[in-house]
PDB file of N, CA and C in Angstrom:
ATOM      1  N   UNK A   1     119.205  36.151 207.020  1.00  0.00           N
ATOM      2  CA  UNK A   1     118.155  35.377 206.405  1.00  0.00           C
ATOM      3  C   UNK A   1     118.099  35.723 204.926  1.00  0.00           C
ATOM      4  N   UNK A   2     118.327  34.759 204.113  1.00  0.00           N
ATOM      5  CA  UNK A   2     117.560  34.588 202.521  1.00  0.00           C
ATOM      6  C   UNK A   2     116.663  34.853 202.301  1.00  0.00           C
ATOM      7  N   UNK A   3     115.992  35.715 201.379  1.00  0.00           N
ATOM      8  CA  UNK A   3     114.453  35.761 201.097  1.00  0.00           C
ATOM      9  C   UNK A   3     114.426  35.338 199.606  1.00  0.00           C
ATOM     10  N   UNK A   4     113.892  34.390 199.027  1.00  0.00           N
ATOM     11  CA  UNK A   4     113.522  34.551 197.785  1.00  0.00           C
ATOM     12  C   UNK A   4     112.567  35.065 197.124  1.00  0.00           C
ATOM     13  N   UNK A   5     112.369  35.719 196.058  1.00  0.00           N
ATOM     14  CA  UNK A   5     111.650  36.685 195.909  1.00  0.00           C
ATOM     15  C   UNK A   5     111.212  36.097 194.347  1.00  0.00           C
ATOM     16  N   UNK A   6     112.213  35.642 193.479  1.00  0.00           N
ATOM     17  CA  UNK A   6     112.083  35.097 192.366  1.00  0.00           C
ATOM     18  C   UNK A   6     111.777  33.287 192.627  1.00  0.00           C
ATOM     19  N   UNK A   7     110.514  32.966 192.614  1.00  0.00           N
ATOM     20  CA  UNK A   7     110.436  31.801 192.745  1.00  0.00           C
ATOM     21  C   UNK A   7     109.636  30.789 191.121  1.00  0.00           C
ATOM     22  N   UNK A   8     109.906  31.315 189.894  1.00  0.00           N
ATOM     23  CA  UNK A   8     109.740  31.108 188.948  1.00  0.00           C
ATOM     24  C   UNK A   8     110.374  29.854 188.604  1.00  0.00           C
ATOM     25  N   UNK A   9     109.521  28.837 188.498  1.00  0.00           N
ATOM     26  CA  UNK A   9     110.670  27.227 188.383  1.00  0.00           C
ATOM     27  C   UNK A   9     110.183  26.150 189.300  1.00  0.00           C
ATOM     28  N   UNK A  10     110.134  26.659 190.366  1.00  0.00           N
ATOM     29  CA  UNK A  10     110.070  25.925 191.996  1.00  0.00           C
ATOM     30  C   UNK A  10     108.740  25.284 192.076  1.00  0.00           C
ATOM     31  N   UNK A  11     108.545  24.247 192.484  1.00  0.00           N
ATOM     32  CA  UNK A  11     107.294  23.369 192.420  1.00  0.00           C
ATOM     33  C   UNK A  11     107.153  23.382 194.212  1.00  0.00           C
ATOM     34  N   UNK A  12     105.621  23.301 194.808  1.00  0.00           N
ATOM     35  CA  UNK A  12     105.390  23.090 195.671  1.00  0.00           C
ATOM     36  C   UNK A  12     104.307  22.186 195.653  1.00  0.00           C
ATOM     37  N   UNK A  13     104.393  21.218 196.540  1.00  0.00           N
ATOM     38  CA  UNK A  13     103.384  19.794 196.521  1.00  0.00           C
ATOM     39  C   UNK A  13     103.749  19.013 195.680  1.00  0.00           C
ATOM     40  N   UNK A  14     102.542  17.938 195.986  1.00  0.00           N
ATOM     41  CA  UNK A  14     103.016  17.182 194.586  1.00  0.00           C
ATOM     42  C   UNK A  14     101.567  17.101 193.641  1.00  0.00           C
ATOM     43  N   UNK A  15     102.507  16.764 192.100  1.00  0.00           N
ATOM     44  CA  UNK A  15     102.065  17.240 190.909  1.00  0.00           C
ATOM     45  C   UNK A  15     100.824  16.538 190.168  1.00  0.00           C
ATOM     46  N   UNK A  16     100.650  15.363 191.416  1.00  0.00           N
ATOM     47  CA  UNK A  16      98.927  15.511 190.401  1.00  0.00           C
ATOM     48  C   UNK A  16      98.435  14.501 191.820  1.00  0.00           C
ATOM     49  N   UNK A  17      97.396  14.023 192.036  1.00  0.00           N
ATOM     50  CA  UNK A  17      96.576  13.404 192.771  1.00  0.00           C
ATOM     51  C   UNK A  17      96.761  11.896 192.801  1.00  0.00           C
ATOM     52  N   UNK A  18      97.033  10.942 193.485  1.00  0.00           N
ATOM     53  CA  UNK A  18      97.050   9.955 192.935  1.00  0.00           C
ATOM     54  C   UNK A  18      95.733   9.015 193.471  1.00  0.00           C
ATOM     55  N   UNK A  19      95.104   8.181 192.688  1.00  0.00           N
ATOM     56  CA  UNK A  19      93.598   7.776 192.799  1.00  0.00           C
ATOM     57  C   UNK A  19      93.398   7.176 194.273  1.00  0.00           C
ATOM     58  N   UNK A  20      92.343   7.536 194.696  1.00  0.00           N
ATOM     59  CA  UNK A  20      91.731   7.554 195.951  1.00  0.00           C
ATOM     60  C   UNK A  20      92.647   7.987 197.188  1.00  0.00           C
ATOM     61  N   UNK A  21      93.697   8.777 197.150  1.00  0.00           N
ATOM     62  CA  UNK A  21      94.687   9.006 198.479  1.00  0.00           C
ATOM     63  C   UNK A  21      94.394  10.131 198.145  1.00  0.00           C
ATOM     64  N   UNK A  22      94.720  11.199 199.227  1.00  0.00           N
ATOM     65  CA  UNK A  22      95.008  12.516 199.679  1.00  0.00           C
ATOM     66  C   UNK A  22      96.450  12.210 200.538  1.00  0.00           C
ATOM     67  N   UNK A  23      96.792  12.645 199.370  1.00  0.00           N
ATOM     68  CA  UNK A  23      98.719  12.388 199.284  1.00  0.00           C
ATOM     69  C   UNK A  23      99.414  13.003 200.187  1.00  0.00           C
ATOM     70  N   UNK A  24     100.053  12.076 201.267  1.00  0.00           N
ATOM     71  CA  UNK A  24     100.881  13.310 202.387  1.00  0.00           C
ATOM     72  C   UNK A  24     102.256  13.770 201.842  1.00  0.00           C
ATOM     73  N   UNK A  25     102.742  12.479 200.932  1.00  0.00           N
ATOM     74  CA  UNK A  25     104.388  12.438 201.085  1.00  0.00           C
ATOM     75  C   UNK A  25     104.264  11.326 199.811  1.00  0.00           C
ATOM     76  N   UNK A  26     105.119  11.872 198.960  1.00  0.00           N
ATOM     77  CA  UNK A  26     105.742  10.915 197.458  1.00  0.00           C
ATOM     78  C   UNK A  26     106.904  11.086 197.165  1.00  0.00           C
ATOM     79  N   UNK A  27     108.045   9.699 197.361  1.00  0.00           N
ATOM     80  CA  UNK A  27     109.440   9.713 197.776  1.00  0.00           C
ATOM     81  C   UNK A  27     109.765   8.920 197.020  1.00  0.00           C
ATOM     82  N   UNK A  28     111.062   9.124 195.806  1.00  0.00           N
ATOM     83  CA  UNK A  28     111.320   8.031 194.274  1.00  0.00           C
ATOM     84  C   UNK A  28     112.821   8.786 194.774  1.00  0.00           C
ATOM     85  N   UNK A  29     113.716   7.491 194.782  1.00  0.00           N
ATOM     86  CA  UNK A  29     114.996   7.368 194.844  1.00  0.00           C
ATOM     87  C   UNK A  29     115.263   5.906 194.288  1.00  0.00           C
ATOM     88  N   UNK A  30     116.739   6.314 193.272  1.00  0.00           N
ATOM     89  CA  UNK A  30     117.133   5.472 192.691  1.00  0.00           C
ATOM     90  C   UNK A  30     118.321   4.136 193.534  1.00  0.00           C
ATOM     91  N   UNK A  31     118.019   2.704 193.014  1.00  0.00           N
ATOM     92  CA  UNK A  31     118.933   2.343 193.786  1.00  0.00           C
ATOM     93  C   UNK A  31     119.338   0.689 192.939  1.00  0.00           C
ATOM     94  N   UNK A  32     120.387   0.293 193.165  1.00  0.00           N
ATOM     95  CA  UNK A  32     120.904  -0.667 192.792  1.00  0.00           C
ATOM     96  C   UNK A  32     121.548  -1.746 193.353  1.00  0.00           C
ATOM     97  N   UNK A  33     122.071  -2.468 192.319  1.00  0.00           N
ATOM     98  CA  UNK A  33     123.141  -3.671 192.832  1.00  0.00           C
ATOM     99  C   UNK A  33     124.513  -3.535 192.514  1.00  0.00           C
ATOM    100  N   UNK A  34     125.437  -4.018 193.232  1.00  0.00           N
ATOM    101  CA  UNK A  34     126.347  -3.191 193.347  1.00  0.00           C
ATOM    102  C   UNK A  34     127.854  -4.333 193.176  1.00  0.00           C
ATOM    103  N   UNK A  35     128.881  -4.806 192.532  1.00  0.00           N
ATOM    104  CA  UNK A  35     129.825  -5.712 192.900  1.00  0.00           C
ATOM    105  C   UNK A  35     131.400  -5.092 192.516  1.00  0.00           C
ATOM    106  N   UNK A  36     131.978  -4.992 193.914  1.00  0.00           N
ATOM    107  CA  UNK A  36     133.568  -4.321 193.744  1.00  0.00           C
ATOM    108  C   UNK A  36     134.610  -5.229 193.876  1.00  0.00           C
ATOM    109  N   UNK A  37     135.404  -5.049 192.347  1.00  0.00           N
ATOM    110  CA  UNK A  37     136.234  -5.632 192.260  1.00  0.00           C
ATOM    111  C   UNK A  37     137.778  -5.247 193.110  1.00  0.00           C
ATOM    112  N   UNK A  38     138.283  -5.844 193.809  1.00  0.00           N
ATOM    113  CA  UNK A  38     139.598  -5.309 194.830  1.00  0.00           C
ATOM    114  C   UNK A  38     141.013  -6.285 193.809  1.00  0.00           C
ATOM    115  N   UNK A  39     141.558  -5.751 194.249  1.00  0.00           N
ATOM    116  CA  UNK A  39     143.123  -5.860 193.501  1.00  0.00           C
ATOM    117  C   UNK A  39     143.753  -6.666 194.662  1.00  0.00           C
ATOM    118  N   UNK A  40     144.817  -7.765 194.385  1.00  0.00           N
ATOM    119  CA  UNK A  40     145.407  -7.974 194.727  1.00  0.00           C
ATOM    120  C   UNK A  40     145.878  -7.812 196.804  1.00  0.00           C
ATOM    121  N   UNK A  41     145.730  -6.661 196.678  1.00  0.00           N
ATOM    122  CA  UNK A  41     146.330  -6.182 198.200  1.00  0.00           C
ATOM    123  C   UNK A  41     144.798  -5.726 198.936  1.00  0.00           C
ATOM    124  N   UNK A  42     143.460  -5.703 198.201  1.00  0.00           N
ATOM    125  CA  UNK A  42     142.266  -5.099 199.097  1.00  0.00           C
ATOM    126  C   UNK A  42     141.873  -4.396 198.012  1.00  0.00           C
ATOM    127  N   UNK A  43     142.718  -3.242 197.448  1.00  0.00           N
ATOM    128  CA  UNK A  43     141.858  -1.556 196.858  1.00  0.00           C
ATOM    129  C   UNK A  43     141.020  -2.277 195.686  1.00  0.00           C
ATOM    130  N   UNK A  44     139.843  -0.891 196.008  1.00  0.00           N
ATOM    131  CA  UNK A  44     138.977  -1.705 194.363  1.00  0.00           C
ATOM    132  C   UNK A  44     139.553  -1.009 193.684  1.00  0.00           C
ATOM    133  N   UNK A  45     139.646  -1.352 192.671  1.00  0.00           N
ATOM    134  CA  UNK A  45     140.047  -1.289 190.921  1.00  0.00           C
ATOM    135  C   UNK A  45     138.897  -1.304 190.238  1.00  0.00           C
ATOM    136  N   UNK A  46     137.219  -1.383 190.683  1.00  0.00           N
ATOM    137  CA  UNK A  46     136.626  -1.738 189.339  1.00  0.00           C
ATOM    138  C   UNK A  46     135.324  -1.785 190.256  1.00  0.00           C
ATOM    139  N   UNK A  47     133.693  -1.351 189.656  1.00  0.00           N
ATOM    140  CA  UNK A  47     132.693  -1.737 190.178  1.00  0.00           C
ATOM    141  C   UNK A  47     131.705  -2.045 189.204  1.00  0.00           C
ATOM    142  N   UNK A  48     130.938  -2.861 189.486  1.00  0.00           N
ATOM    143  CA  UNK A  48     130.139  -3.069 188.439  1.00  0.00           C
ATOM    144  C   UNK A  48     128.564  -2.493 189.013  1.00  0.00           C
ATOM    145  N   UNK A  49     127.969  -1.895 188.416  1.00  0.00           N
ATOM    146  CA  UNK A  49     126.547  -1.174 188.518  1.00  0.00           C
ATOM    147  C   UNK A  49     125.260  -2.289 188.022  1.00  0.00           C
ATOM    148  N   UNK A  50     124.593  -2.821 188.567  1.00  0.00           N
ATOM    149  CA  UNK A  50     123.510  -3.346 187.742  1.00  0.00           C
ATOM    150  C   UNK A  50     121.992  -3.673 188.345  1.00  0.00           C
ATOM    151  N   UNK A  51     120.984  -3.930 187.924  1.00  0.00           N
ATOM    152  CA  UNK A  51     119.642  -3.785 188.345  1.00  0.00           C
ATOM    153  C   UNK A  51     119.373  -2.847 189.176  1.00  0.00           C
ATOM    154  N   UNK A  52     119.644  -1.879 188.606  1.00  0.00           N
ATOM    155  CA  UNK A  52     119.120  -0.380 188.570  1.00  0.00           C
ATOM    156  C   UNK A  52     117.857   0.112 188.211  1.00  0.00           C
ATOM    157  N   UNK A  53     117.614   0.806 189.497  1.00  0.00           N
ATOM    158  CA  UNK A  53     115.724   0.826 189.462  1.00  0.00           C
ATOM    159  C   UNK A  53     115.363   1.558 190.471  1.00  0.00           C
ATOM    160  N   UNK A  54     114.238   1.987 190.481  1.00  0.00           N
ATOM    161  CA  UNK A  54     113.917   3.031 191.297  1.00  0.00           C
ATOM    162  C   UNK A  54     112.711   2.219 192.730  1.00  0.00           C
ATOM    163  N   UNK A  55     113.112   2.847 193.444  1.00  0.00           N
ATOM    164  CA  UNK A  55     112.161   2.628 194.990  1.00  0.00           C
ATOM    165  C   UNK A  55     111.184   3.626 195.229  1.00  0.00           C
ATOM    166  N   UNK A  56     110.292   3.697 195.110  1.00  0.00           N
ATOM    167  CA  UNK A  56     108.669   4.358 195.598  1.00  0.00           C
ATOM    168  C   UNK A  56     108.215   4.467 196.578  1.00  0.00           C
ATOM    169  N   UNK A  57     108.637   5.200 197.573  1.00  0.00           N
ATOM    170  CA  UNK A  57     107.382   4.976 198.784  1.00  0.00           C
ATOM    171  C   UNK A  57     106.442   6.533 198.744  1.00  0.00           C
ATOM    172  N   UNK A  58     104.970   6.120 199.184  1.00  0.00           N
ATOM    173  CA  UNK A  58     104.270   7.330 199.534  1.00  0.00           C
ATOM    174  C   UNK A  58     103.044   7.201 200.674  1.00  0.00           C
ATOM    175  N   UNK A  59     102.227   8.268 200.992  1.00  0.00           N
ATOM    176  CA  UNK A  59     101.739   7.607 201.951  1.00  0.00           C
ATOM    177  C   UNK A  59     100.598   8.981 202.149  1.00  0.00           C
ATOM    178  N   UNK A  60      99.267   8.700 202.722  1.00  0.00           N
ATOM    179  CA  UNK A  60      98.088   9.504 202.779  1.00  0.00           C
ATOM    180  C   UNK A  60      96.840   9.013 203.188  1.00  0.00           C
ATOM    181  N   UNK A  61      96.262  10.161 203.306  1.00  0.00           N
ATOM    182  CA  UNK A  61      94.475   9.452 204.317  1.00  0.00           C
ATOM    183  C   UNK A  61      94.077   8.601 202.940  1.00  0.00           C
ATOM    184  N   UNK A  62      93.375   7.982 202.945  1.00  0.00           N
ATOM    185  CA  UNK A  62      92.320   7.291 202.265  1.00  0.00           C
ATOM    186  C   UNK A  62      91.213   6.967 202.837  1.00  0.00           C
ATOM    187  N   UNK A  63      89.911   6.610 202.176  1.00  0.00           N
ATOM    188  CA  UNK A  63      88.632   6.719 202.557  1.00  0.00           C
ATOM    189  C   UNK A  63      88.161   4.924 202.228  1.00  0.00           C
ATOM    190  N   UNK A  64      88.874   4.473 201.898  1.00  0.00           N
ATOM    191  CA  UNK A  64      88.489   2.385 201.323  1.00  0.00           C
ATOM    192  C   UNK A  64      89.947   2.096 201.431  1.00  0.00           C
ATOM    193  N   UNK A  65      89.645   0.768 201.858  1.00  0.00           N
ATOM    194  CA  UNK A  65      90.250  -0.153 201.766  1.00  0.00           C
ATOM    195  C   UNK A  65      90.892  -1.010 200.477  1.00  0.00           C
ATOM    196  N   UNK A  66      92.606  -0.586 200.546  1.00  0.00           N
ATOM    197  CA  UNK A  66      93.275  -0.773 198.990  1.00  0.00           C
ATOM    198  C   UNK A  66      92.750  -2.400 198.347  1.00  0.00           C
ATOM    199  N   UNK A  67      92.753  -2.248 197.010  1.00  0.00           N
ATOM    200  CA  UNK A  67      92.061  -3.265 196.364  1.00  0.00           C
ATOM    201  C   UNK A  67      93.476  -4.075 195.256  1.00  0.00           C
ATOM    202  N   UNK A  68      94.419  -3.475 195.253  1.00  0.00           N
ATOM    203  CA  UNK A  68      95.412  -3.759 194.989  1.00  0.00           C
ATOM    204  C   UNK A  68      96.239  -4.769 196.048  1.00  0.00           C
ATOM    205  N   UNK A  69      97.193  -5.502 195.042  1.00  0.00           N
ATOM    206  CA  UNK A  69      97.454  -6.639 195.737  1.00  0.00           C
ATOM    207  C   UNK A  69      99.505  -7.051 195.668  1.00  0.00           C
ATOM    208  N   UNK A  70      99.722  -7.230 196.435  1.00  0.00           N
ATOM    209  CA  UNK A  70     101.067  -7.583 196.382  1.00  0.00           C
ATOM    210  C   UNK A  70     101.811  -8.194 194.946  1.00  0.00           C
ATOM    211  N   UNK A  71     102.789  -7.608 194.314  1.00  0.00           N
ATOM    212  CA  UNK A  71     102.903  -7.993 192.819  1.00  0.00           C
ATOM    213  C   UNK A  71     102.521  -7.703 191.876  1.00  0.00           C
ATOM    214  N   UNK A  72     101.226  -6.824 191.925  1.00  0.00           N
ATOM    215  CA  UNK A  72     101.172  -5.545 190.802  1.00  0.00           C
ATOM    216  C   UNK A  72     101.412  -5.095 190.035  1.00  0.00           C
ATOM    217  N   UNK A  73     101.378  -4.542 188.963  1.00  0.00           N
ATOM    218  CA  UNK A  73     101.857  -3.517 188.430  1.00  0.00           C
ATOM    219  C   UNK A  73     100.817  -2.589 188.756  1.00  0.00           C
ATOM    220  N   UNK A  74     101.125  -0.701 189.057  1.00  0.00           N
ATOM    221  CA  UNK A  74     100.181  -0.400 189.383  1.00  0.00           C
ATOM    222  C   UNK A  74     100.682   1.054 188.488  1.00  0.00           C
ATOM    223  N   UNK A  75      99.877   2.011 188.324  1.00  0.00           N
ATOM    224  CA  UNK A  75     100.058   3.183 188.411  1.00  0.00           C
ATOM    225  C   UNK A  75     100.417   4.207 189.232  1.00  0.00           C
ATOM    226  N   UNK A  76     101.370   5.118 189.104  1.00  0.00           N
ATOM    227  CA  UNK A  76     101.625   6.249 189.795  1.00  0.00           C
ATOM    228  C   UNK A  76     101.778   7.668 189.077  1.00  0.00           C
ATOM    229  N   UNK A  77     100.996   8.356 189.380  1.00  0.00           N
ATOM    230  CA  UNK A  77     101.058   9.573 188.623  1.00  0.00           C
ATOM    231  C   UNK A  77     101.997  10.384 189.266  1.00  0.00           C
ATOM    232  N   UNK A  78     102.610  10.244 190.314  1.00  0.00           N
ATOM    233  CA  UNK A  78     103.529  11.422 190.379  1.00  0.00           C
ATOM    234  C   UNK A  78     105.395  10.998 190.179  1.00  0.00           C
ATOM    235  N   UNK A  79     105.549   9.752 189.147  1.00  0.00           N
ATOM    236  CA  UNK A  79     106.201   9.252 189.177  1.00  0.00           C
ATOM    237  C   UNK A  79     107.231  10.171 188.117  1.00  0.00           C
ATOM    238  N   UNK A  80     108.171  10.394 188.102  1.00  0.00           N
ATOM    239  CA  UNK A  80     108.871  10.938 187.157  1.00  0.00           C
ATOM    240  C   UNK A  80     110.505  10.365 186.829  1.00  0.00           C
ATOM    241  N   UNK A  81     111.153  10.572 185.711  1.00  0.00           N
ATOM    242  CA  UNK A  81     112.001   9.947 185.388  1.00  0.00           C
ATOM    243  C   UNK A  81     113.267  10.253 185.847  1.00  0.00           C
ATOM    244  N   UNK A  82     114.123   9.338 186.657  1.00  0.00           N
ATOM    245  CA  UNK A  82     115.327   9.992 187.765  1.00  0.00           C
ATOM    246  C   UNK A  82     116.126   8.904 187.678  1.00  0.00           C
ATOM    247  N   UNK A  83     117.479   9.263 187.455  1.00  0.00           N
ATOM    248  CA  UNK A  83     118.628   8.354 187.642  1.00  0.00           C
ATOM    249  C   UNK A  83     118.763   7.634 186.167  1.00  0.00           C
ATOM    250  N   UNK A  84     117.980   7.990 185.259  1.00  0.00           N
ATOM    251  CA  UNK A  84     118.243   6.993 184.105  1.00  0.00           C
ATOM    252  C   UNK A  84     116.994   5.596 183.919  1.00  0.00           C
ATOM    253  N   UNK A  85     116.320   5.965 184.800  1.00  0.00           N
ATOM    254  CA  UNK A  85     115.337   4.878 184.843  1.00  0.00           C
ATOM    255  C   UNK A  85     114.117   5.810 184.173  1.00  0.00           C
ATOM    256  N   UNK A  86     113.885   5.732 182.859  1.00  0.00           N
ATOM    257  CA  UNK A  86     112.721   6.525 182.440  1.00  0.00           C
ATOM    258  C   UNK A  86     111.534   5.593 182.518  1.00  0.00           C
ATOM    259  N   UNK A  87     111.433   4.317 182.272  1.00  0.00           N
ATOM    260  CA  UNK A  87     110.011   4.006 182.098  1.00  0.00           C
ATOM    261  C   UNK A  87     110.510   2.159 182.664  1.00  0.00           C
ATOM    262  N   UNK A  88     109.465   1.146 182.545  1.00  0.00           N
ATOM    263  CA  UNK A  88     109.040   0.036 183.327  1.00  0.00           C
ATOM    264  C   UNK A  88     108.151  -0.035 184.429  1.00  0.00           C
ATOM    265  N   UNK A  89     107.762  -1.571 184.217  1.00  0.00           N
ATOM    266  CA  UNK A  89     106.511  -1.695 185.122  1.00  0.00           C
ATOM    267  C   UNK A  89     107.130  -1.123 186.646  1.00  0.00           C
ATOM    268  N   UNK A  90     106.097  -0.579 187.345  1.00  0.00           N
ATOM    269  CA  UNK A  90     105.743  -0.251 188.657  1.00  0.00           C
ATOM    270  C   UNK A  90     105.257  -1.267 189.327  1.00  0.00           C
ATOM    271  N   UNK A  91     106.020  -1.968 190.330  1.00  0.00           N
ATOM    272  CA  UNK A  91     105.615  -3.213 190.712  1.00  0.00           C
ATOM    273  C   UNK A  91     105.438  -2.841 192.538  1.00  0.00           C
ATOM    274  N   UNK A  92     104.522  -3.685 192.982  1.00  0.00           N
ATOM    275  CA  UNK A  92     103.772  -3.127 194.731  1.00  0.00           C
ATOM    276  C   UNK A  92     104.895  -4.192 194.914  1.00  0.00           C
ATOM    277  N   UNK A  93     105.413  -3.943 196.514  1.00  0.00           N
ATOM    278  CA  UNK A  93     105.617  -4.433 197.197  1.00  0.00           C
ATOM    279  C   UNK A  93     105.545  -4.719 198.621  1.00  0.00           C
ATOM    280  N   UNK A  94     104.992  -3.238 198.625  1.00  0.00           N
ATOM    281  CA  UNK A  94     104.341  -3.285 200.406  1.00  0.00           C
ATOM    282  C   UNK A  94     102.846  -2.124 199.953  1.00  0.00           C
ATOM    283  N   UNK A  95     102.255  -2.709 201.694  1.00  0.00           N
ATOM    284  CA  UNK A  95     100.961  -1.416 202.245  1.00  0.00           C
ATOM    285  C   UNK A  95     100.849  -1.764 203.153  1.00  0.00           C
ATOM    286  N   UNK A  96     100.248  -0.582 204.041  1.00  0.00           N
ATOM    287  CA  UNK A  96     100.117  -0.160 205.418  1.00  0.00           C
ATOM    288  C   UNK A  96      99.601   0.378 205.307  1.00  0.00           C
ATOM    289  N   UNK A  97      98.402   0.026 206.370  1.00  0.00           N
ATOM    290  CA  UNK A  97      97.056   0.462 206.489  1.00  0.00           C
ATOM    291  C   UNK A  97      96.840   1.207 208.173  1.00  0.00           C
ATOM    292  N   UNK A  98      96.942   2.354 208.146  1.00  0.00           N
ATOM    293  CA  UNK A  98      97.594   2.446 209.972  1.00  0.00           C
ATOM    294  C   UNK A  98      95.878   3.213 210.219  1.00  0.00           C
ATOM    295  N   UNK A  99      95.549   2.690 211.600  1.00  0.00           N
ATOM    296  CA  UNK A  99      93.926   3.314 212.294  1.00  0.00           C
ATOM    297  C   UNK A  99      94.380   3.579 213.471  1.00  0.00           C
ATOM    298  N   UNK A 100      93.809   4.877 213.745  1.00  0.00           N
ATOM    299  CA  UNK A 100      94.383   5.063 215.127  1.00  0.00           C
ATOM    300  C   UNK A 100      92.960   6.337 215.772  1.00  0.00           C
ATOM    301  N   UNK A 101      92.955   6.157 216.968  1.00  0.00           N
ATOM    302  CA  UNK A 101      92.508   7.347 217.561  1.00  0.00           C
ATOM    303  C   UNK A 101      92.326   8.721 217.539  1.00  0.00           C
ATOM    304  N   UNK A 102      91.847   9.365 216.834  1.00  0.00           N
ATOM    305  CA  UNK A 102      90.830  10.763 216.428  1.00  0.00           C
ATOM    306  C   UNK A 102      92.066  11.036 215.195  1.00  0.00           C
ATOM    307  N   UNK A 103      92.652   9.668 214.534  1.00  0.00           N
ATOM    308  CA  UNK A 103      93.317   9.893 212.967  1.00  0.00           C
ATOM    309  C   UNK A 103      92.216   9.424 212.113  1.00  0.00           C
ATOM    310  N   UNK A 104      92.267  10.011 210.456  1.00  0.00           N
ATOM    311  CA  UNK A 104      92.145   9.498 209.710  1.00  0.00           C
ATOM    312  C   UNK A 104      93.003   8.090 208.966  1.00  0.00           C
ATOM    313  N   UNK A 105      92.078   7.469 208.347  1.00  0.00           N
ATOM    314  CA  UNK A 105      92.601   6.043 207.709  1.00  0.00           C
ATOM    315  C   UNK A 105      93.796   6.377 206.913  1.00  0.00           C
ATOM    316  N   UNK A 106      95.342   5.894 207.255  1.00  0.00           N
ATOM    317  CA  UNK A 106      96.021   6.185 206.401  1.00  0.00           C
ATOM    318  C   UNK A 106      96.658   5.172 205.882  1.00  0.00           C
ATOM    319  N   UNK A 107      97.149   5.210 204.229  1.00  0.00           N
ATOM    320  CA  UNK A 107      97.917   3.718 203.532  1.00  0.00           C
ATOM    321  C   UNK A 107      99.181   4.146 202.995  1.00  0.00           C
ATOM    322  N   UNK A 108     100.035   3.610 203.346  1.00  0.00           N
ATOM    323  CA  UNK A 108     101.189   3.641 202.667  1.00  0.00           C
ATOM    324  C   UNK A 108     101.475   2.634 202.158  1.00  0.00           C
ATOM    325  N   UNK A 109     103.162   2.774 201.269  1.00  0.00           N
ATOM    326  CA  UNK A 109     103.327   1.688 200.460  1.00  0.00           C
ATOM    327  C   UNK A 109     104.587   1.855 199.657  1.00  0.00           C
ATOM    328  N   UNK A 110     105.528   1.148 199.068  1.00  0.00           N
ATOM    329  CA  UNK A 110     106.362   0.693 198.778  1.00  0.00           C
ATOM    330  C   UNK A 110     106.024  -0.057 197.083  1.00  0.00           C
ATOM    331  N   UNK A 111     106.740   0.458 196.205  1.00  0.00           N
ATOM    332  CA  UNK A 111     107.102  -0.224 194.736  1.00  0.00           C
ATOM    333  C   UNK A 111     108.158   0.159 194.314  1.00  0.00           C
ATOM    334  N   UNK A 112     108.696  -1.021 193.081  1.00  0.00           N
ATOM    335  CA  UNK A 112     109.615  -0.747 192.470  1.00  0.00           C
ATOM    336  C   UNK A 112     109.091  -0.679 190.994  1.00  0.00           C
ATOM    337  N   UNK A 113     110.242   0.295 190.119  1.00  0.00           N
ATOM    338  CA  UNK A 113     110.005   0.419 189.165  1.00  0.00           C
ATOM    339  C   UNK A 113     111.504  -0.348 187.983  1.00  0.00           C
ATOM    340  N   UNK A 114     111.051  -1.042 187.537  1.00  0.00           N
ATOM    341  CA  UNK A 114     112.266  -1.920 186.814  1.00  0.00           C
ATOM    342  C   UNK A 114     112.298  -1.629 185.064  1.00  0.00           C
ATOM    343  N   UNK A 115     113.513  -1.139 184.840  1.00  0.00           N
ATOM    344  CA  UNK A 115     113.103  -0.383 183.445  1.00  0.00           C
ATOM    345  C   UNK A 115     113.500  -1.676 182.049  1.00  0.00           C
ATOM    346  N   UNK A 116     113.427  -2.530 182.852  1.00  0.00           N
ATOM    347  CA  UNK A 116     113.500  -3.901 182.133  1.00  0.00           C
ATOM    348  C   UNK A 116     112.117  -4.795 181.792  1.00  0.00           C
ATOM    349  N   UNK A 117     111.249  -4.267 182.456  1.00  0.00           N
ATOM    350  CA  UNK A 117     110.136  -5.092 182.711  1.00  0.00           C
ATOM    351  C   UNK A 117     109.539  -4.580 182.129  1.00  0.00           C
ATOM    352  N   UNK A 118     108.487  -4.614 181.150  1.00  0.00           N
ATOM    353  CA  UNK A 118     107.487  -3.879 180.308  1.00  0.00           C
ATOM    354  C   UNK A 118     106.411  -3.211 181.342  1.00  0.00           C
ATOM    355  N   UNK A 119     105.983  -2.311 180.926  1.00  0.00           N
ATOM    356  CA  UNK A 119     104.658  -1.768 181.996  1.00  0.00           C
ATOM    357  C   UNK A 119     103.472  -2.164 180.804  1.00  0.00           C
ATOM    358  N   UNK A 120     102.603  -3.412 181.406  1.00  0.00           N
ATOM    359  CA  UNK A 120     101.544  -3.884 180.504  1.00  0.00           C
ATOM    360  C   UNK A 120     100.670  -3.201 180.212  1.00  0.00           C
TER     361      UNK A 120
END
């Protein structure tokens, strides 16, 4: 077994609150469009990279019912800059609102962040 002992650097949780959730889980992976050029016999020779942008999902109790609406631009504070995508609007694309039996109210949700799009 590893023990670390020097943990100077290392972040645990996440880094700030985001408005009205008690945050379970905040997940930003980068992702794109993709077109491969093949040669002659099949092999690619060539790919092209483009609309490159980041995917958002997170998810936590909440106490109201989200007031935000499909198409958005919204805020995220625990959003940080990954893959080359530093800044653009944060756009909603999903929520889930799950109620269940001796759970608290929980919402999740889905945005993209497009570093083409101005954040208004």
């Amino acid at each position: 077994m590893t023990v670390l002992v020097n943990l100077d650097g290392f972040d645990m949780g996440l880094s700030a609150d985001e408005t009205g959730l008690n945050m379970e889980s905040f997940e930003q992976k980068t992702a794109k469009k993709e077109i491969e050029v093949p040669n002659r016999v099949g092999n690619t020779r060539g790919v092209a990279l483009y609309d490159i942008h980041l995917e958002v999902t997170w998810s936590g109790e909440t106490v109201a019912d989200p007031t935000d609406e499909i198409g958005d631009i919204i805020t995220l504070l625990n959003l940080v800059a990954l893959g080359g995508v530093e800044s653009g609007a944060v756009i909603l694309y999903e929520l889930t609102l799950t109620l269940g039996r001796e759970a608290m109210r929980k919402l999740s949700g889905m945005a993209k962040q497009f570093p083409g799009i101005p954040a208004v």
